[in-house]
C-alpha atoms as a PDB file:
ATOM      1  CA  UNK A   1       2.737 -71.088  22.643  1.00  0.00           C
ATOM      2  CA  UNK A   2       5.041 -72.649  20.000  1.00  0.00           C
ATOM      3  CA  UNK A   3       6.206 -68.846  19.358  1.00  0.00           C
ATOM      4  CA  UNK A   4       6.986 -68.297  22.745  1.00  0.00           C
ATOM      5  CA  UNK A   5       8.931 -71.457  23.081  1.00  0.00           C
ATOM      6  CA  UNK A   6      10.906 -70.411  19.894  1.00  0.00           C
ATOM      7  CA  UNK A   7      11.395 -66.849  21.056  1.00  0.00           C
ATOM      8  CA  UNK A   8      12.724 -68.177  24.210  1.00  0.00           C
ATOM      9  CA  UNK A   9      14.999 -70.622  22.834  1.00  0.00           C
ATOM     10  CA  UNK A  10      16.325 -67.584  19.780  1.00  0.00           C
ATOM     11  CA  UNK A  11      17.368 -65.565  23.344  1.00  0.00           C
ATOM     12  CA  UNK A  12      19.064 -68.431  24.421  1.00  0.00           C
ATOM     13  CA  UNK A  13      16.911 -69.264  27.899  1.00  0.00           C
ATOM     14  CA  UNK A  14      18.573 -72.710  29.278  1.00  0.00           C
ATOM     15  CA  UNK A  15      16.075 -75.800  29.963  1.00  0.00           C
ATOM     16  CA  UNK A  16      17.104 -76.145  33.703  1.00  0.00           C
ATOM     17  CA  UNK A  17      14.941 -75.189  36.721  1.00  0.00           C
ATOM     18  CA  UNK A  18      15.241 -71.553  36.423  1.00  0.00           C
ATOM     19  CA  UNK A  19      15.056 -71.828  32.852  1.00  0.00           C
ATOM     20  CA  UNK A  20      11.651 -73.558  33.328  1.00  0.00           C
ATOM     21  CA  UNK A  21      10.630 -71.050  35.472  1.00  0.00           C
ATOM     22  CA  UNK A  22      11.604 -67.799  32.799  1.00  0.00           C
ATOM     23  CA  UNK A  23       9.548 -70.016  30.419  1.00  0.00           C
ATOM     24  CA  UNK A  24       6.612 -70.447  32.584  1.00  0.00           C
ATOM     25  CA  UNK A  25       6.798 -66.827  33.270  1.00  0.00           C
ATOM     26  CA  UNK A  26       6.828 -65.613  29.551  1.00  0.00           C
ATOM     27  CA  UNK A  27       3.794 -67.965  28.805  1.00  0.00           C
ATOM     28  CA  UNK A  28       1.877 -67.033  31.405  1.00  0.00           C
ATOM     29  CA  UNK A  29       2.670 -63.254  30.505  1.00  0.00           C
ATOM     30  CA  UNK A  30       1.170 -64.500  26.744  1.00  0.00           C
ATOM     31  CA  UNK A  31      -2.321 -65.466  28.457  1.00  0.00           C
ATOM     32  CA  UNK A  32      -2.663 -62.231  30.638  1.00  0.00           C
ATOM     33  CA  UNK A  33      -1.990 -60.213  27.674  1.00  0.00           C
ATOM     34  CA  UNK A  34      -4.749 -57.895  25.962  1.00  0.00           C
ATOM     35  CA  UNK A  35      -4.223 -55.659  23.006  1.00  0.00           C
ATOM     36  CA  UNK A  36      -5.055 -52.329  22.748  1.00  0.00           C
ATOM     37  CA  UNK A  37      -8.981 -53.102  22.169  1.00  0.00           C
ATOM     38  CA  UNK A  38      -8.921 -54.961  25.638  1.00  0.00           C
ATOM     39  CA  UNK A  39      -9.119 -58.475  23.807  1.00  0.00           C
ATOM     40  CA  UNK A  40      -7.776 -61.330  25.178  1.00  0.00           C
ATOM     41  CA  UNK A  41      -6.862 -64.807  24.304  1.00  0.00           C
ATOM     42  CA  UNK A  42      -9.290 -66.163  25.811  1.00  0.00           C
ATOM     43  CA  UNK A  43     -11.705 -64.172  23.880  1.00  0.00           C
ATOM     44  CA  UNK A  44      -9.885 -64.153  20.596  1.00  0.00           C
ATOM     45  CA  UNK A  45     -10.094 -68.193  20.858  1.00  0.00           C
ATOM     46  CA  UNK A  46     -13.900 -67.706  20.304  1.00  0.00           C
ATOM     47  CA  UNK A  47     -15.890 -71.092  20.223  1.00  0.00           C
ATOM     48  CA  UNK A  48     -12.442 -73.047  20.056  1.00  0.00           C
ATOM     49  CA  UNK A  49     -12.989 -75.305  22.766  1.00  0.00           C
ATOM     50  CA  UNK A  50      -8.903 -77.070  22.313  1.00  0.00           C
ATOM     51  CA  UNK A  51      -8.092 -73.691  22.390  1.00  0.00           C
ATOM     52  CA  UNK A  52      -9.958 -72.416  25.683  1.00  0.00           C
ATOM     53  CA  UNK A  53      -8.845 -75.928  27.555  1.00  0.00           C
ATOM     54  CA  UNK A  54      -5.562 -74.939  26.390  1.00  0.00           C
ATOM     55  CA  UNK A  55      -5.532 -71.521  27.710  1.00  0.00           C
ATOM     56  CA  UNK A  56      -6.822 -72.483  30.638  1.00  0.00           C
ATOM     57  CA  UNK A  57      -4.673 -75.396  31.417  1.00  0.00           C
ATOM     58  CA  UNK A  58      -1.987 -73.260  30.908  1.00  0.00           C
ATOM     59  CA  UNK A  59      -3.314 -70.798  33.098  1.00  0.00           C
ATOM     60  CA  UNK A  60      -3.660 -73.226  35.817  1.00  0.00           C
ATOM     61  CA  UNK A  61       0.153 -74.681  35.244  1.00  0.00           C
ATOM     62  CA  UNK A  62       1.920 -71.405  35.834  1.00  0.00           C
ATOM     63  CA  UNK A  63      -0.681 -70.300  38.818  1.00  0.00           C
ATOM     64  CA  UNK A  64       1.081 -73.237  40.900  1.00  0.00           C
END
């Protein structure tokens, strides 16, 4: 997520509410993602749990 929060910062998104909200957005738009072979996050993290509880609690964040 560290690339998304540097890509968002290069484009010059602001860190007030609907700032917040943009990033939320283009996080959440990095977990839905698949590539062209239908993988994943999720399934590219494998048997990393951090990375699964991460995904996931990210998931959750931007769902509410």
């Amino acid at each position: 997520m560290f690339q998304v929060k540097e890509l968002d910062d290069k484009n010059g998104v602001k860190d007030d509410v609907v700032g917040r909200i943009v990033r939320a957005k283009n996080q959440h738009a990095i977990v839905e993602c698949s590539d062209a072979n239908i993988n994943t996050p999720l399934s590219e993290a494998g048997s990393k749990p951090l990375v699964i509880v991460g995904l996931c609690n990210l998931h959750n964040v931007c769902r509410s």
